[in-house]
PDB file of N, CA and C in Angstrom:
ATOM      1  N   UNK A   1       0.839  -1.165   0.000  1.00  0.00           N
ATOM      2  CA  UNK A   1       0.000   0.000   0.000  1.00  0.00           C
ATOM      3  C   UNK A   1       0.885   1.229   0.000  1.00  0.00           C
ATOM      4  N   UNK A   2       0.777   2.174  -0.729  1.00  0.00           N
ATOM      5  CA  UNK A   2       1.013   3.463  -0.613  1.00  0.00           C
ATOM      6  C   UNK A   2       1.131   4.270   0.602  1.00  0.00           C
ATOM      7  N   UNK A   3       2.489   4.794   0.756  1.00  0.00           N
ATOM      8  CA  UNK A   3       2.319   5.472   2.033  1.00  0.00           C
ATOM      9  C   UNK A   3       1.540   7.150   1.447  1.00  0.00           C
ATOM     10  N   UNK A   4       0.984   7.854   2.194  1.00  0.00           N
ATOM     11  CA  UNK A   4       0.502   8.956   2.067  1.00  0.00           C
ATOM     12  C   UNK A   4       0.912   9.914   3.036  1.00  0.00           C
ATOM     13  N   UNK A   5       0.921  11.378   2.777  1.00  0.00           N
ATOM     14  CA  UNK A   5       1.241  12.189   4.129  1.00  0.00           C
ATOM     15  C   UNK A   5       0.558  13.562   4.339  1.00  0.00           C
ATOM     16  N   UNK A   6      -0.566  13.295   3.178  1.00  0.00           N
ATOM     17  CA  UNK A   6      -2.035  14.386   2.803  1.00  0.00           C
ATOM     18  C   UNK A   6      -3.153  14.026   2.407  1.00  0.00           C
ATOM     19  N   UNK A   7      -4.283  14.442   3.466  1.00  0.00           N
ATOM     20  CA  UNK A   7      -5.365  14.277   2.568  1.00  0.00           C
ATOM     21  C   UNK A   7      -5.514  14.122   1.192  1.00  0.00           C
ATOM     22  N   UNK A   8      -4.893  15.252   0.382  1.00  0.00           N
ATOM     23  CA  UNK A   8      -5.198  14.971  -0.816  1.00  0.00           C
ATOM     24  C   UNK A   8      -4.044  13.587  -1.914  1.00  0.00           C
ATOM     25  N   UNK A   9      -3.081  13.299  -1.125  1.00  0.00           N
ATOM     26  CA  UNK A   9      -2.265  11.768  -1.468  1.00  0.00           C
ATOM     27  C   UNK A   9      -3.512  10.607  -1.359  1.00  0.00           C
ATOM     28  N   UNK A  10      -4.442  10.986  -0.016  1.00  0.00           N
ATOM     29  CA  UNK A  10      -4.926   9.823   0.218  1.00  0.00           C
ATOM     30  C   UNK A  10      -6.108   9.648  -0.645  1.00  0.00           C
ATOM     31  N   UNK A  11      -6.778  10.906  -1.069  1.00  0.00           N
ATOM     32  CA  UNK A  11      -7.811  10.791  -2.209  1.00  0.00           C
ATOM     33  C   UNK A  11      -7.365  10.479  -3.831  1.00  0.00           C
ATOM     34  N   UNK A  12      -6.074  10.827  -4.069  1.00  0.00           N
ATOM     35  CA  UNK A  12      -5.534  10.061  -5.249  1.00  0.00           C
ATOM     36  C   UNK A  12      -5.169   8.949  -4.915  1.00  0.00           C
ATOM     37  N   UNK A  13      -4.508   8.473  -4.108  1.00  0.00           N
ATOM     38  CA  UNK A  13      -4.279   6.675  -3.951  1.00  0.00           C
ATOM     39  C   UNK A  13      -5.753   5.973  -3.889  1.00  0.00           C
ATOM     40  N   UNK A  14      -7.044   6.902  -3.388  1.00  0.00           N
ATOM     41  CA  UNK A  14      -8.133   5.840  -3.175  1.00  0.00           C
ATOM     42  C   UNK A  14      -8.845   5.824  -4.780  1.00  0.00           C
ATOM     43  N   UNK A  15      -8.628   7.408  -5.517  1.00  0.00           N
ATOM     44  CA  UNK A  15      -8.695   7.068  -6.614  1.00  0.00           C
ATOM     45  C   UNK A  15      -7.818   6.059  -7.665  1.00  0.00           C
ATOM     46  N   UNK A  16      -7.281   6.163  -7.700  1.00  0.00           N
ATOM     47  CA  UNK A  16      -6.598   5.732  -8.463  1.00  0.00           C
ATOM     48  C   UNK A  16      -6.304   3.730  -8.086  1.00  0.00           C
ATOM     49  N   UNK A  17      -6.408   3.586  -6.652  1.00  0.00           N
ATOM     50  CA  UNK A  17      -6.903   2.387  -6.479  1.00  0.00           C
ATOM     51  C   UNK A  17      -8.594   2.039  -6.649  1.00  0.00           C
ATOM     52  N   UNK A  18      -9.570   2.565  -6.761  1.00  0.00           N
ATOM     53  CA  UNK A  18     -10.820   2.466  -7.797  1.00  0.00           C
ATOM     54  C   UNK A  18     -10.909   2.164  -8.850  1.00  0.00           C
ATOM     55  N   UNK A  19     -10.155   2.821  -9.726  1.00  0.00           N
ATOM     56  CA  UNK A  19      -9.259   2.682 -10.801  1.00  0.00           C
ATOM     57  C   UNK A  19      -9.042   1.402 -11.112  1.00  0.00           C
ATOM     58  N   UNK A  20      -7.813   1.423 -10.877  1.00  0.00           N
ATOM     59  CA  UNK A  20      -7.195  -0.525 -10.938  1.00  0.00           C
ATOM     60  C   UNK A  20      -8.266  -1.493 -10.602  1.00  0.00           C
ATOM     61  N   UNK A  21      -9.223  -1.127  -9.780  1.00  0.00           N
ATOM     62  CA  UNK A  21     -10.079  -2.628  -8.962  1.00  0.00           C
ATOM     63  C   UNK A  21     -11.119  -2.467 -10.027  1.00  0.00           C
ATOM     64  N   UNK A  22     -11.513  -1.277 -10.197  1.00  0.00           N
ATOM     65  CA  UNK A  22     -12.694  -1.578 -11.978  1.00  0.00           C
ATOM     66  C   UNK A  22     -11.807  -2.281 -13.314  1.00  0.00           C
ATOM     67  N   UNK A  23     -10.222  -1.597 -13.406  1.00  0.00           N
ATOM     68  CA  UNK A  23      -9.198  -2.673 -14.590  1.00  0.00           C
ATOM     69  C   UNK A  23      -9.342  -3.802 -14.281  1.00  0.00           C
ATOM     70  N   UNK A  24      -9.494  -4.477 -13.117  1.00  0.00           N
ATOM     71  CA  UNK A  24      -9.175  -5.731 -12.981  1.00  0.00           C
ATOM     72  C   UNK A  24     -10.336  -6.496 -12.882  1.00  0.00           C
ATOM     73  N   UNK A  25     -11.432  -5.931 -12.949  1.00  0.00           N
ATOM     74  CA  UNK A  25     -12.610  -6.368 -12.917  1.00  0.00           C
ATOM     75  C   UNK A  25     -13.007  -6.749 -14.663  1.00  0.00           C
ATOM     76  N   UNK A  26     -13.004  -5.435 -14.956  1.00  0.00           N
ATOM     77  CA  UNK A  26     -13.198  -5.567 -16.821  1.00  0.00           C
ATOM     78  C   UNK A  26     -12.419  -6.619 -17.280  1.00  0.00           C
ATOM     79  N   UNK A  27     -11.277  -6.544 -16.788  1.00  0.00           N
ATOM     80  CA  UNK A  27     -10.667  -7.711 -17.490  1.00  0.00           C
ATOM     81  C   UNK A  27     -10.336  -9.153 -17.108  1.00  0.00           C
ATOM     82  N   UNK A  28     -11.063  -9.205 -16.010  1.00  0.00           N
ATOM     83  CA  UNK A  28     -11.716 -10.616 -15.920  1.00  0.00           C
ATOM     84  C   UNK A  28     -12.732 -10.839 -16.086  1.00  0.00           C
ATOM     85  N   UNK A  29     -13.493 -10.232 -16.223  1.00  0.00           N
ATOM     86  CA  UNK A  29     -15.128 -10.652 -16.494  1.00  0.00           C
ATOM     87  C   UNK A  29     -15.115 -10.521 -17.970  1.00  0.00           C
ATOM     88  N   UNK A  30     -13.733  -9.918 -18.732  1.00  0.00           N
ATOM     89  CA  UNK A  30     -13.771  -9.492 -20.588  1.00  0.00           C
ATOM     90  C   UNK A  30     -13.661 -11.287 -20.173  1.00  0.00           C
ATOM     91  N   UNK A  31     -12.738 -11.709 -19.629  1.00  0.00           N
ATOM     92  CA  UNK A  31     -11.921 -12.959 -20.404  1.00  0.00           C
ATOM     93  C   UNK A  31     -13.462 -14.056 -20.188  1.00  0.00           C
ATOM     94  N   UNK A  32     -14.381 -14.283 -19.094  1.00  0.00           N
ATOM     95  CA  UNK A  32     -15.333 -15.109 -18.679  1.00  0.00           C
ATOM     96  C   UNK A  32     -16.187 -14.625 -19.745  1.00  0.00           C
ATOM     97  N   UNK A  33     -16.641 -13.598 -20.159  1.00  0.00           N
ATOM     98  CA  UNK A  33     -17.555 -13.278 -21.430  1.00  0.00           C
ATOM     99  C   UNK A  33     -17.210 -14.210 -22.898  1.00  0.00           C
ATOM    100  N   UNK A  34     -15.822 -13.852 -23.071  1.00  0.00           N
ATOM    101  CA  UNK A  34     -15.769 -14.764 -23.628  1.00  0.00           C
ATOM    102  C   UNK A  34     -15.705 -16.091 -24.163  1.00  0.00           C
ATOM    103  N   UNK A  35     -15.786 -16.720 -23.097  1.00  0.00           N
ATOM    104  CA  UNK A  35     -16.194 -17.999 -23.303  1.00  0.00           C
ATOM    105  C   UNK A  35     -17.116 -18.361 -22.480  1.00  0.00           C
ATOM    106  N   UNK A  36     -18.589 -17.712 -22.317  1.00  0.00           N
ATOM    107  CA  UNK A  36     -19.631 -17.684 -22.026  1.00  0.00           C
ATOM    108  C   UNK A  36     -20.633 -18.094 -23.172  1.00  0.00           C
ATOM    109  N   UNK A  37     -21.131 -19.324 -23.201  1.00  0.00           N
ATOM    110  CA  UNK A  37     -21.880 -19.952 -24.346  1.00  0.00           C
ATOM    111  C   UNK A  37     -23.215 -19.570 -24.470  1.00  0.00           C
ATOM    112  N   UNK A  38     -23.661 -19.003 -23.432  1.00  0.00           N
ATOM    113  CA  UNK A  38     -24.816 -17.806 -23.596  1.00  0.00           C
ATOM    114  C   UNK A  38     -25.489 -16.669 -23.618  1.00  0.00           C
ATOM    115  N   UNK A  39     -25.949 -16.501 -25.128  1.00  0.00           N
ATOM    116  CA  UNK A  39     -25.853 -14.948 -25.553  1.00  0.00           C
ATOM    117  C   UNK A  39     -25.971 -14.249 -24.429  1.00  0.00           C
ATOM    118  N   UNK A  40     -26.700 -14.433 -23.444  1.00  0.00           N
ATOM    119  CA  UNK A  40     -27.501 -13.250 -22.681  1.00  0.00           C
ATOM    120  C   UNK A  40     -26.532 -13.061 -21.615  1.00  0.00           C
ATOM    121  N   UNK A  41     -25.440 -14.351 -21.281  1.00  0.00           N
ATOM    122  CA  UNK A  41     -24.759 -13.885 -20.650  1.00  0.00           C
ATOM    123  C   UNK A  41     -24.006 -13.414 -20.874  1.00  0.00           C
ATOM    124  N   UNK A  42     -23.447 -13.164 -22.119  1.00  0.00           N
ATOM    125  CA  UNK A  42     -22.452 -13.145 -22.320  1.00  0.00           C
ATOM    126  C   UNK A  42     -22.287 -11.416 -22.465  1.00  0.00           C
ATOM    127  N   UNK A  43     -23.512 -10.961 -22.902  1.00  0.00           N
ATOM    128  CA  UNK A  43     -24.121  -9.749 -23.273  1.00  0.00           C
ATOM    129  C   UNK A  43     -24.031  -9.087 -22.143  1.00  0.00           C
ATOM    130  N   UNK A  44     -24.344  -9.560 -20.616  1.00  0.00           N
ATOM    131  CA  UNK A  44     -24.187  -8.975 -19.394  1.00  0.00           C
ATOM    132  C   UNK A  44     -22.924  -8.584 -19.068  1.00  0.00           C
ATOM    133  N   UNK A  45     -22.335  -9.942 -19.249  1.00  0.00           N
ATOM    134  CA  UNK A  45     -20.837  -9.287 -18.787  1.00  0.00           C
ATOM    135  C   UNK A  45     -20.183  -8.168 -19.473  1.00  0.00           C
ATOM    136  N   UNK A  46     -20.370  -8.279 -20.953  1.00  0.00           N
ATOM    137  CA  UNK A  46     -20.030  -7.092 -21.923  1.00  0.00           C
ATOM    138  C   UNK A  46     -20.577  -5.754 -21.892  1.00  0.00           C
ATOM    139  N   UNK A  47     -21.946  -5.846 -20.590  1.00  0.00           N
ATOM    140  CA  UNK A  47     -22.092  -4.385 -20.698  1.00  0.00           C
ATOM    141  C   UNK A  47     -21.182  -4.066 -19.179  1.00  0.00           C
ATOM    142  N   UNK A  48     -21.408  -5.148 -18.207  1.00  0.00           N
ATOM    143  CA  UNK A  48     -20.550  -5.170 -16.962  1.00  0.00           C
ATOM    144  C   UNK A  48     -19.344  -4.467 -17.692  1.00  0.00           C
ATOM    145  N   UNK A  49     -18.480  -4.802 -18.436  1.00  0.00           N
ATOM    146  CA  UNK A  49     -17.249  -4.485 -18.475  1.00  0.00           C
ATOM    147  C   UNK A  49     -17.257  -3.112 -19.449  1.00  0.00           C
ATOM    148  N   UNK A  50     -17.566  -2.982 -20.273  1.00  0.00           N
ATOM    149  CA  UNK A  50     -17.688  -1.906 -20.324  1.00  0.00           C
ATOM    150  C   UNK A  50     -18.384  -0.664 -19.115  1.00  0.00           C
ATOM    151  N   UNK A  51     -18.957  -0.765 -18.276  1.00  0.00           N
ATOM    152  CA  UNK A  51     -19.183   0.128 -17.415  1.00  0.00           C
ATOM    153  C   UNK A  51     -17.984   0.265 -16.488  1.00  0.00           C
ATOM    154  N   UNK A  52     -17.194  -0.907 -16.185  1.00  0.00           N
ATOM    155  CA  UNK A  52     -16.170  -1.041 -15.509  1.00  0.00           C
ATOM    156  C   UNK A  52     -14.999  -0.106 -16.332  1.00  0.00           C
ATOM    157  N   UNK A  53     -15.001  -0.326 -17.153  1.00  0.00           N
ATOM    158  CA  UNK A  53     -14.271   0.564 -18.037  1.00  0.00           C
ATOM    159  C   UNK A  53     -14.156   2.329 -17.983  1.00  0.00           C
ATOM    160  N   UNK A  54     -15.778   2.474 -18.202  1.00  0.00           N
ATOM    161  CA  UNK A  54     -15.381   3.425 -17.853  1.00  0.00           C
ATOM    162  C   UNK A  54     -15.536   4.254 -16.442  1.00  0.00           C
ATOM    163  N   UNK A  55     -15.625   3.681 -15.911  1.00  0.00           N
ATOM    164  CA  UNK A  55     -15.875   3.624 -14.156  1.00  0.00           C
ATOM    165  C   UNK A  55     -14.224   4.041 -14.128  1.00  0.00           C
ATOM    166  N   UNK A  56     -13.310   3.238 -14.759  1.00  0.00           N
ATOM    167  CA  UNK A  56     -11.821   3.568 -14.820  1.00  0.00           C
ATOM    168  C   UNK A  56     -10.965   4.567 -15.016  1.00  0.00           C
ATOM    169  N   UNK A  57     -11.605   5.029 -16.363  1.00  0.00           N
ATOM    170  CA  UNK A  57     -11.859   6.295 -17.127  1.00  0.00           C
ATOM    171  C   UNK A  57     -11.952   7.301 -16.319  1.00  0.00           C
ATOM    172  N   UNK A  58     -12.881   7.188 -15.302  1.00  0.00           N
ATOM    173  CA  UNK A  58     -13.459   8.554 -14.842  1.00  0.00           C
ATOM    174  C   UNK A  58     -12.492   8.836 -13.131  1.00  0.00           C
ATOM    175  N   UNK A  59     -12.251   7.781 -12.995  1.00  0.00           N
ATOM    176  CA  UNK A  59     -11.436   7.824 -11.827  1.00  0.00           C
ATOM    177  C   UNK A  59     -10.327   8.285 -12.194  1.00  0.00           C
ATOM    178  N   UNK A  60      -9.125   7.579 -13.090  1.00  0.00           N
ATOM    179  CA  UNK A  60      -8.435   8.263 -13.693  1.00  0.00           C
ATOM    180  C   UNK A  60      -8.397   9.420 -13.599  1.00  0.00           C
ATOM    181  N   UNK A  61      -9.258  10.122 -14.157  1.00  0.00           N
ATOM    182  CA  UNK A  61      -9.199  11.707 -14.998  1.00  0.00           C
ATOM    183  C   UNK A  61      -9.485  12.543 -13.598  1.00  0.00           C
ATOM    184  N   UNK A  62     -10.033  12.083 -12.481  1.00  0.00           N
ATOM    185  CA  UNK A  62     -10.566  12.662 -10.897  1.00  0.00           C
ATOM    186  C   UNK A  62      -9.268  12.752 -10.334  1.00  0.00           C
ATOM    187  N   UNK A  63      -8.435  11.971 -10.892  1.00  0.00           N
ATOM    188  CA  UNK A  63      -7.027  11.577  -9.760  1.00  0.00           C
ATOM    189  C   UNK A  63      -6.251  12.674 -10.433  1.00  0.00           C
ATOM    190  N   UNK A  64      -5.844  12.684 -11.908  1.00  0.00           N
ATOM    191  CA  UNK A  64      -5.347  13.611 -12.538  1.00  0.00           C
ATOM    192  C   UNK A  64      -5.580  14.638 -12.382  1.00  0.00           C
ATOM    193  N   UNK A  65      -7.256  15.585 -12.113  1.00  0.00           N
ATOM    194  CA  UNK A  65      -7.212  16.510 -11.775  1.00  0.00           C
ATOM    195  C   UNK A  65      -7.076  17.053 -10.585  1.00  0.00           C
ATOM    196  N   UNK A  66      -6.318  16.697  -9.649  1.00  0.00           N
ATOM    197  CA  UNK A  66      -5.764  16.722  -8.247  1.00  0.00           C
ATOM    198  C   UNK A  66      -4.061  16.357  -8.413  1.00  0.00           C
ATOM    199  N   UNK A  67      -3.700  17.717  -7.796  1.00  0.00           N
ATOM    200  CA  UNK A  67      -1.988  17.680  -7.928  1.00  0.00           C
ATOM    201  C   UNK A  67      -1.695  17.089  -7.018  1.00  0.00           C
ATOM    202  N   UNK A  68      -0.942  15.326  -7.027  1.00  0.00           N
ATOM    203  CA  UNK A  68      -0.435  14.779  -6.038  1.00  0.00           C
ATOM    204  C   UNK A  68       0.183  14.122  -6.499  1.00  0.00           C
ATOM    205  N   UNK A  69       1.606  13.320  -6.250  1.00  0.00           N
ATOM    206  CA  UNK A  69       1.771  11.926  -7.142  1.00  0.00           C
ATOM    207  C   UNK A  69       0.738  10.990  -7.241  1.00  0.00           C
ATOM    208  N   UNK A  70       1.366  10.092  -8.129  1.00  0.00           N
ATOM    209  CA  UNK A  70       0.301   9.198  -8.304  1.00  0.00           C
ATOM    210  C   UNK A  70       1.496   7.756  -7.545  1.00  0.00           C
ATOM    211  N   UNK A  71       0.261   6.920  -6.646  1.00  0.00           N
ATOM    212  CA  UNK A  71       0.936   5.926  -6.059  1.00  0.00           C
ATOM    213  C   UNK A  71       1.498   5.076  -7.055  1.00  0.00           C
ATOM    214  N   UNK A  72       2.364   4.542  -6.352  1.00  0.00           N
ATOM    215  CA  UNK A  72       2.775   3.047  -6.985  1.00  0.00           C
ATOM    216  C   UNK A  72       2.444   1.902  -6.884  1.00  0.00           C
ATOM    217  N   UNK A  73       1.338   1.505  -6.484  1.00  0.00           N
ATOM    218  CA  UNK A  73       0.991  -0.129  -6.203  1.00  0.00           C
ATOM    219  C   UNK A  73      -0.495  -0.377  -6.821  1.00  0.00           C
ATOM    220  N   UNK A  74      -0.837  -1.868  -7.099  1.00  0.00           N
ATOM    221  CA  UNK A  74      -2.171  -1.952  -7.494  1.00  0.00           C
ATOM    222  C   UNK A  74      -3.120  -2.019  -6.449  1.00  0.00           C
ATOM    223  N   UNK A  75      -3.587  -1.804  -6.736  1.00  0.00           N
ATOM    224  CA  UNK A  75      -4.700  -2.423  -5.835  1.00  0.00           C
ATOM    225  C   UNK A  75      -5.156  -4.199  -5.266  1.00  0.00           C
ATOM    226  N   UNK A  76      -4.231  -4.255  -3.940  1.00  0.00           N
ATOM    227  CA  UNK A  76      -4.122  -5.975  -4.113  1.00  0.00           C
ATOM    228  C   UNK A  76      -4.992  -6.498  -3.502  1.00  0.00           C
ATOM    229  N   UNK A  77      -6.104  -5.370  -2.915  1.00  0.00           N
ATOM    230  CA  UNK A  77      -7.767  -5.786  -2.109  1.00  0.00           C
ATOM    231  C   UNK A  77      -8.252  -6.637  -3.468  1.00  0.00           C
ATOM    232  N   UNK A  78      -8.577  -5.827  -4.427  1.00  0.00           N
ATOM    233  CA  UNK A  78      -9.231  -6.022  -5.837  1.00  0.00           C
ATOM    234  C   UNK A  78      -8.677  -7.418  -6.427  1.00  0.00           C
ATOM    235  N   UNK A  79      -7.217  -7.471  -6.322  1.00  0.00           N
ATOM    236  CA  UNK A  79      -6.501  -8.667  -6.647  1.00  0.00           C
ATOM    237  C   UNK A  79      -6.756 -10.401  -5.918  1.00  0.00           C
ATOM    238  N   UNK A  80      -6.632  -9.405  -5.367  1.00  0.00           N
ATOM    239  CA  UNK A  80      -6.923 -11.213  -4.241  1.00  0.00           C
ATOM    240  C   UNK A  80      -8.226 -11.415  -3.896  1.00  0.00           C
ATOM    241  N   UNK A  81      -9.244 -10.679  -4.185  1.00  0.00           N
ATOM    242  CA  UNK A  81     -11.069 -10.640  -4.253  1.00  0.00           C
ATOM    243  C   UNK A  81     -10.903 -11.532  -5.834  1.00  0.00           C
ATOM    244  N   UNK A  82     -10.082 -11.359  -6.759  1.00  0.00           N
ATOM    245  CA  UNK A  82     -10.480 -11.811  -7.993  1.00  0.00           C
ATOM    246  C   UNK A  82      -9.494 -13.007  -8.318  1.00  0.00           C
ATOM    247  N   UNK A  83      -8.600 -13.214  -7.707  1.00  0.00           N
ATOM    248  CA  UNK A  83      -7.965 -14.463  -7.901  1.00  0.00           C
ATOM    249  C   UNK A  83      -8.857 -15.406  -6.976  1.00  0.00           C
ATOM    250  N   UNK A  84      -9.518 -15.009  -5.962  1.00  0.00           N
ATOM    251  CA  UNK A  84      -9.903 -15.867  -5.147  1.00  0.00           C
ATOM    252  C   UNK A  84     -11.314 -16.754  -6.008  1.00  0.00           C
ATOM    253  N   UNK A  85     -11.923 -15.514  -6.942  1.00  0.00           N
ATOM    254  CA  UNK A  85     -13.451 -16.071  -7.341  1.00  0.00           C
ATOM    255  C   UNK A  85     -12.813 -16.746  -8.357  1.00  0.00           C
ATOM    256  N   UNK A  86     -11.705 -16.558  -9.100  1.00  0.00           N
ATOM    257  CA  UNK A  86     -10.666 -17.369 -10.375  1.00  0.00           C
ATOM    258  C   UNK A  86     -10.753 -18.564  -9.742  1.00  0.00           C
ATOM    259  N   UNK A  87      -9.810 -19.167  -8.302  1.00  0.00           N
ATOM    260  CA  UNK A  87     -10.121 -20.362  -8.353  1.00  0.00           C
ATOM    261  C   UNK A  87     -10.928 -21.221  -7.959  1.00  0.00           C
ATOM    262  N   UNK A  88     -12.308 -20.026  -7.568  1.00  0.00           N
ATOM    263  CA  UNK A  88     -13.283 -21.321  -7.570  1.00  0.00           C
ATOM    264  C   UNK A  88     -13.818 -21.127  -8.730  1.00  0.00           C
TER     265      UNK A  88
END
C-alpha cells in the first residue's frame, strides 16, 4: 500500500486504487464473457465491463485533476477478491 502524508495523497491513492479494482474487474469478467456460451450472458458481462471501463476512465481523470503523485501499487484488495473467485 502506498504510504501517504495528505489528505489529498490519500484521495488520489483511493482514486486511483478504484481505478485498478474496476481494470481488474473488466478484465476478468472481458476474459469469462468470452467464453460464455450464452448470448444473454455473455451480453451482461459485456455491458458489466464496459461500465467497468469506464468507471476507470473517470477515476483516472478525478485523480489527474488533483496535484499529487500518483501511487505506486495496485490495488491488491481487488486482486486477491479476484484471484480468489478465479479459483473457484
Amino acid at each position: 500500500m502506498s504510504e501517504v502524508g495528505t489528505n489529498t495523497e490519500l484521495l488520489v491513492t483511493c482514486l486511483h486504487d478504484m481505478a485498478d479494482g474496476e481494470e481488474q474487474l473488466a478484465d476478468r469478467l472481458g476474459k469469462i464473457a468470452a467464453h460464455a456460451t450464452d448470448e444473454r450472458l455473455s451480453e451482461a458481462f459485456g455491458a458489466i465491463v464496459e461500465r467497468a471501463a469506464a468507471f476507470a476512465r473517470r477515476f483516472h481523470e478525478a485523480a489527474s485533476a488533483v496535484e499529487a503523485p500518483e501511487p505506486d501499487a495496485d490495488n491488491i484488495w481487488m486482486r486477491g477478491i479476484l484471484d480468489d473467485a478465479e479459483r473457484d
